[in-house]
Protein backbone atom coordinates (compact mmCIF):
# COMPACT_ATOMS: atom_id res chain seq x y z
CA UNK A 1 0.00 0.00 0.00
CA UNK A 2 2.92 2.13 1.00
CA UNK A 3 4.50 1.97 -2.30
CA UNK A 4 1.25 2.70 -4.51
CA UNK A 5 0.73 5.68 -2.42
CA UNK A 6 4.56 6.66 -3.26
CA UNK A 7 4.17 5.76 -7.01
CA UNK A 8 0.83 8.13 -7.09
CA UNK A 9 2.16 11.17 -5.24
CA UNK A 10 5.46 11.15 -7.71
CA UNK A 11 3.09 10.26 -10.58
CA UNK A 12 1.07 13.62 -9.32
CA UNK A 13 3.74 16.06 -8.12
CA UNK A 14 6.30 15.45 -10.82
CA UNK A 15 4.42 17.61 -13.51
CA UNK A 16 3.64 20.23 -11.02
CA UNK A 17 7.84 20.14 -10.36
CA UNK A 18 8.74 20.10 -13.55
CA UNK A 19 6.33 23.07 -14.30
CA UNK A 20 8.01 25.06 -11.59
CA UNK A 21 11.60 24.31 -12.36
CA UNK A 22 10.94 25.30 -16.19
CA UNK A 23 9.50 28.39 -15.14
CA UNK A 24 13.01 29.60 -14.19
CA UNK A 25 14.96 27.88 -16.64
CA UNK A 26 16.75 29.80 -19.54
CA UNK A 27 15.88 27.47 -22.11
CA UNK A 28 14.75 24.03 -22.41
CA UNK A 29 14.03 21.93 -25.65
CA UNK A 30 14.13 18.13 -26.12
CA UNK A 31 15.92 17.73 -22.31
CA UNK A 32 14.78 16.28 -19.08
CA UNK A 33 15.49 19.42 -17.00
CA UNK A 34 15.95 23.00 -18.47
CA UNK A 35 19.10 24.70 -18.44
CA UNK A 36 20.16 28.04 -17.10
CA UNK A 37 18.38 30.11 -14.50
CA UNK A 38 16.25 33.14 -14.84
CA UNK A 39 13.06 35.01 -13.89
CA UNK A 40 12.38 37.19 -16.83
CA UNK A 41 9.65 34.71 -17.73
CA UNK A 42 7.02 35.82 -14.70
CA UNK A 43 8.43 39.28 -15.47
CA UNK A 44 7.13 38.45 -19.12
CA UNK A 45 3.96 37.34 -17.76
CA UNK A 46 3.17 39.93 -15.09
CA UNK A 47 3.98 42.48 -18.48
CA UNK A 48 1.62 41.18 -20.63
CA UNK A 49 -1.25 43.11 -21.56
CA UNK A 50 -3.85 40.28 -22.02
CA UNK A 51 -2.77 38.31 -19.42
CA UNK A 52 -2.60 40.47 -16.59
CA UNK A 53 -6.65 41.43 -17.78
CA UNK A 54 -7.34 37.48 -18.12
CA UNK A 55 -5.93 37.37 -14.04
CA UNK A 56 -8.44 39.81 -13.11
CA UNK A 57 -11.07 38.51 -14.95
CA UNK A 58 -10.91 35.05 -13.67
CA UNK A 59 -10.76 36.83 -9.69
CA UNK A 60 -13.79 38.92 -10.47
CA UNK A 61 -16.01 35.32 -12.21
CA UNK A 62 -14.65 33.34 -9.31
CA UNK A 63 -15.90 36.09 -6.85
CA UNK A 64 -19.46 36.46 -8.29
CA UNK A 65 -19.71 33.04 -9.17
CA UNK A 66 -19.26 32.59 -5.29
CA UNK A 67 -21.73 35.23 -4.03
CA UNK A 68 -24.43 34.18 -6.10
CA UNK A 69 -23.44 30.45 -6.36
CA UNK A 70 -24.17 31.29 -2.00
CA UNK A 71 -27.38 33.30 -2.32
CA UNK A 72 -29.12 30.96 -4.60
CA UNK A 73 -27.95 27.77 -3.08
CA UNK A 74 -28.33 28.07 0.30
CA UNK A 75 -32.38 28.62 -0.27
CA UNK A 76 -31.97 25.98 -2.87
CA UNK A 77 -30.21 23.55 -1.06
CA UNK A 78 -32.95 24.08 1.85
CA UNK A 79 -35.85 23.73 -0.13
CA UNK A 80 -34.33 20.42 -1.20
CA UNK A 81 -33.62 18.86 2.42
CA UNK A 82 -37.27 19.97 3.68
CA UNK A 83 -39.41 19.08 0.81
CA UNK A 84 -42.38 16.80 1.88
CA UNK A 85 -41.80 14.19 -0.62
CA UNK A 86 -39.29 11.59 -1.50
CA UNK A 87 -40.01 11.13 -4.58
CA UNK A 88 -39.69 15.24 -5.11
CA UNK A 89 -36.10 15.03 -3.42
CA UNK A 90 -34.79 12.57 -5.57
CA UNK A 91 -36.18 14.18 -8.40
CA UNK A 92 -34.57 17.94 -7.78
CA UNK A 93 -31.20 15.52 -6.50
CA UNK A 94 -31.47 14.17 -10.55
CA UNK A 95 -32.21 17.51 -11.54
CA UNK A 96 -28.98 19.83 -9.71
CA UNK A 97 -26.52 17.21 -10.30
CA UNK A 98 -27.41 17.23 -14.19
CA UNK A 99 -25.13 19.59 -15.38
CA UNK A 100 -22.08 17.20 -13.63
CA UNK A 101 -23.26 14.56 -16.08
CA UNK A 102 -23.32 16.78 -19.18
CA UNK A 103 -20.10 17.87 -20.83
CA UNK A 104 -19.03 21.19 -20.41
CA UNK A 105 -18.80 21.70 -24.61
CA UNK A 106 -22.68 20.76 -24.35
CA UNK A 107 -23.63 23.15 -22.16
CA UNK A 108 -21.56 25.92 -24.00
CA UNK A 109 -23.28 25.43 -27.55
CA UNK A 110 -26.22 25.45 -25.32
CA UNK A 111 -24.83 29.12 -24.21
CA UNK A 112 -23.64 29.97 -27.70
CA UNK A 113 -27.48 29.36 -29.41
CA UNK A 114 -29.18 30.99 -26.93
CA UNK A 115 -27.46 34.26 -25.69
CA UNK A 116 -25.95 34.84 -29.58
CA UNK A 117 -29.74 35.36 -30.43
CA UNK A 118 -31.07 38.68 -31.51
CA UNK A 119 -33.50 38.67 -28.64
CA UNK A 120 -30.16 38.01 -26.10
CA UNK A 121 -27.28 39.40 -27.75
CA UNK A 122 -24.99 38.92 -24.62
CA UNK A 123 -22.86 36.31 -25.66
CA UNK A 124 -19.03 37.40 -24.41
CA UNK A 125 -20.29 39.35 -21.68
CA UNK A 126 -19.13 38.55 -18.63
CA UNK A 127 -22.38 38.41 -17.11
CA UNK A 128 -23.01 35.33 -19.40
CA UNK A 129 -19.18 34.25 -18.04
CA UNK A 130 -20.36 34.37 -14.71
CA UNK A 131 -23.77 32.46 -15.19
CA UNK A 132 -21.86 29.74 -16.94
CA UNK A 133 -19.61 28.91 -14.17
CA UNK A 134 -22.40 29.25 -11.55
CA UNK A 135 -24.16 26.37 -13.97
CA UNK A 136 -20.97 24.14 -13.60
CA UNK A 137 -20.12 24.76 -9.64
CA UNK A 138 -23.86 25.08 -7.83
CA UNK A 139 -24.08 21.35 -8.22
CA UNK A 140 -21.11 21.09 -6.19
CA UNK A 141 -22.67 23.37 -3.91
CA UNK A 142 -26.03 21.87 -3.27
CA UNK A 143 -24.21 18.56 -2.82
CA UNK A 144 -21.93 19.49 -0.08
CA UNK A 145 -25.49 21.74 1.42
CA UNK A 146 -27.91 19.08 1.07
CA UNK A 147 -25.75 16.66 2.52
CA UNK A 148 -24.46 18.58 5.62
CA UNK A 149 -28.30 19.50 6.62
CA UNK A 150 -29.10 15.61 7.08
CA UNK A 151 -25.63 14.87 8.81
CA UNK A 152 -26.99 17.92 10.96
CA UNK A 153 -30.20 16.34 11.13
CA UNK A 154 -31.11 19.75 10.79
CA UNK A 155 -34.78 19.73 10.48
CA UNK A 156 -34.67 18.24 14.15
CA UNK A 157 -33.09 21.71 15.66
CA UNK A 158 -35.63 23.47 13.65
CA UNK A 159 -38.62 21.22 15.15
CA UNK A 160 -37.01 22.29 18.57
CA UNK A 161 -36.74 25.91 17.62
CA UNK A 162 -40.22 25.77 16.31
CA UNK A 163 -41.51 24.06 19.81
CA UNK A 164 -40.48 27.42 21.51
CA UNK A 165 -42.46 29.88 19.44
CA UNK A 166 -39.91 30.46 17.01
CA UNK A 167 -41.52 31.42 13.48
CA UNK A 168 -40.08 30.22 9.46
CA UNK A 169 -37.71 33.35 9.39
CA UNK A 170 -36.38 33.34 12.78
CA UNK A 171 -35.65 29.82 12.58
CA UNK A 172 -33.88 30.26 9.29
CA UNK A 173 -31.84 33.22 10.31
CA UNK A 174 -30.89 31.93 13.92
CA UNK A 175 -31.07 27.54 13.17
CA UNK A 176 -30.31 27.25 9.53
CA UNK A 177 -27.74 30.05 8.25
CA UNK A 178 -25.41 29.62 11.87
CA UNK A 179 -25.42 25.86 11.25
CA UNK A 180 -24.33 25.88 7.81
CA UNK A 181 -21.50 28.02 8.31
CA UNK A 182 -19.00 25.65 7.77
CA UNK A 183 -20.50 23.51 5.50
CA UNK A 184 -21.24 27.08 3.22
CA UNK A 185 -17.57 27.49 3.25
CA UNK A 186 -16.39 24.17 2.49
CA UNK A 187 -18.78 23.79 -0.52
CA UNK A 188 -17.38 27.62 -1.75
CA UNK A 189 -13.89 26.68 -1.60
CA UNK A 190 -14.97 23.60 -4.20
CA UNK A 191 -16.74 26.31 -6.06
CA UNK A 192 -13.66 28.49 -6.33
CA UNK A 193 -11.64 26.21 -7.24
CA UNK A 194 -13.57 24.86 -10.30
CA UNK A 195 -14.30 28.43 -11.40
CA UNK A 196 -10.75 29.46 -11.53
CA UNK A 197 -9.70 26.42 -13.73
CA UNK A 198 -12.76 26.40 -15.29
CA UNK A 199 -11.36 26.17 -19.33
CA UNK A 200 -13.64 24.25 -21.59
CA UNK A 201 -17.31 26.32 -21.56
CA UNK A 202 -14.99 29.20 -21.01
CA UNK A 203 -13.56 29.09 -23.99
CA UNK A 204 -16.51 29.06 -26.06
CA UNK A 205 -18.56 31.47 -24.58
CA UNK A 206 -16.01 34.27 -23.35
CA UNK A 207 -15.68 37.86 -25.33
CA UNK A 208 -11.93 39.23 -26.55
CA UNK A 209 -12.23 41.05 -22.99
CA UNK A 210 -13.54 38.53 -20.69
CA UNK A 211 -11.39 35.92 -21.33
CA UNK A 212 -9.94 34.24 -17.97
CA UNK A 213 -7.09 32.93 -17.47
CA UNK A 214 -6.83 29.68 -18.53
CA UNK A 215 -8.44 30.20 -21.84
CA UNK A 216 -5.10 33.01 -22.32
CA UNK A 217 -3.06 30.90 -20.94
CA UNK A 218 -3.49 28.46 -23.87
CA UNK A 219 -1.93 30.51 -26.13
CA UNK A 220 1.41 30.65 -23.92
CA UNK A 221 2.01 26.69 -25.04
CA UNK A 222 2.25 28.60 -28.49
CA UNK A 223 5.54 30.27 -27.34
CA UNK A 224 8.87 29.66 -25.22
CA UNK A 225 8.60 26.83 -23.07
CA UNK A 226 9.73 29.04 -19.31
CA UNK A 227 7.25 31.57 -20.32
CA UNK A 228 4.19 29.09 -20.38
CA UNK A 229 5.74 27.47 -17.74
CA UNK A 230 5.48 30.25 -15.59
CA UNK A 231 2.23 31.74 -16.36
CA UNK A 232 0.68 28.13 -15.84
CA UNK A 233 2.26 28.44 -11.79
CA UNK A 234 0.41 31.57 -11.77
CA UNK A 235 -2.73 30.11 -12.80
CA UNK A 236 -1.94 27.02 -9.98
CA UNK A 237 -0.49 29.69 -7.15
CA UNK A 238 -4.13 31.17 -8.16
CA UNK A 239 -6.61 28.42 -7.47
CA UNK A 240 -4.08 27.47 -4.28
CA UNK A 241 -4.81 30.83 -3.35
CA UNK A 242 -8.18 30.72 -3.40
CA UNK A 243 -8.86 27.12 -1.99
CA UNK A 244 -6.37 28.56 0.99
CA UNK A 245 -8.87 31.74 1.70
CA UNK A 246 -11.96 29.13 1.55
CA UNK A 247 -10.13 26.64 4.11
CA UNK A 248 -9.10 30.10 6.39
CA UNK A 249 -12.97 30.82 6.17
CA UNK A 250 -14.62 27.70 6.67
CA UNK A 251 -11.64 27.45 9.90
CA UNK A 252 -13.49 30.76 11.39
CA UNK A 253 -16.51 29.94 10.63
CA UNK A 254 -16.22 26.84 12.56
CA UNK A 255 -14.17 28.64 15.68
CA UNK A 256 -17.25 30.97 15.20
CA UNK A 257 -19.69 28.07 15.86
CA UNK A 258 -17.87 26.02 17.97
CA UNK A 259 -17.25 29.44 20.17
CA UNK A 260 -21.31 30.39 20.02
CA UNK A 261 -22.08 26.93 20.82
């Protein structure tokens, strides 16, 4: 067991390495390692035009794909756990985990015929951007919601809550928003993450100025090997980034419950 786990943590770090030794390596062509050291190539990167607007695009989808991705699926993911019906819950369960099962090219031809139309002309907004992402992550979102409410056994505290005159509103703002703190958090830094290396629906529904990053960043592979190298560690320092803010926030969020508790 020992040595599979070895084999797979060399079979997954050794690309990440490799991508992070090129990235300061003079040149490198048809060899193992680069040769020569330099960091002109994130200098390169951090100078370019297109991709320093790609970085700030992908920051500003990743954040609204987050706020919304929370204000629609914490209702959603309630209305879920507390509907009467079985049958109903495994039918919206089919239903939000759909777009997992479809292939992101699907859903962005899907995109492309409907918001290229003269009655929506938005297609390349980043408005558009945004909604596409929230279409791919919210899934991931309910799941981790959904799931956390019965491990809570959630609508127990809110029978409780109810028993001592508390009405729907209260008991959602003081039973079901404190509990799901953490779980809220977790489920974001999932949604983060898949937004910020979000590439493939991206690609095809994205304007000249809302590009992200990783649809720019293809176009590095086109060039000198330490310059792609390095702009891909941006893009992974990126989505490390923002899985590390998610983890520091679903941390306080649970000292923050723990401490109220």
């Amino acid at each position: 067991m020992a040595v599979v786990t070895t084999l797979y943590l060399v079979y997954l770090f050794t690309p990440i390495v490799l991508l992070f030794i090129g990235s300061f390596g003079g040149t490198w062509f048809n060899t193992l390692l680069p040769s020569g050291f330099t960091a002109d190539w994130y200098l390169q990167v951090a100078s370019d035009g297109s991709f320093r607007r790609a970085f700030w695009t992908s920051l500003k989808v990743c954040l609204l794909t987050c706020v919304i991705g929370a204000v629609v699926g914490t209702p959603l993911a309630y209305a879920i756990y507390r509907a009467a019906s079985q049958k109903v819950r495994a039918a919206s369960r089919i239903v939000y985990l759909l777009p997992i099962a479809v292939p992101p090219l699907v859903l962005a031809f899907g995109f492309i015929l409907v918001f290229s139309s003269n009655e929506l002309p938005f297609l390349g907004s980043l408005w558009v951007l945004v909604g596409g992402h929230l279409v791919l992550t919210l899934p991931y979102l309910l799941h981790t919601l959904v799931g956390d409410m019965r491990h809570l056994r959630l609508a127990e505290q809110e029978l409780a809550a109810e028993s001592l005159g508390a009405g729907f509103f209260t008991r959602f703002r003081d039973v079901v928003l404190p509990s799901l703190r953490q779980s809220l958090a977790s489920g974001l830094i999932m949604v983060a993450a898949l937004s910020i290396g979000e590439f493939q629906l991206s690609n095809l529904v994205a304007g000249f100025l809302t590009r992200p990053y990783p649809v720019v960043l293809l176009q590095a592979f086109y060039g000198a090997t330490g310059f792609a190298c390095a702009a891909t560690v941006v893009l992974l320092v990126l989505a490390l980034a923002a899985s590390g803010a998610g983890a520091l926030t679903a941390r306080g969020a649970q000292d923050v419950h723990g401490f109220s508790a």
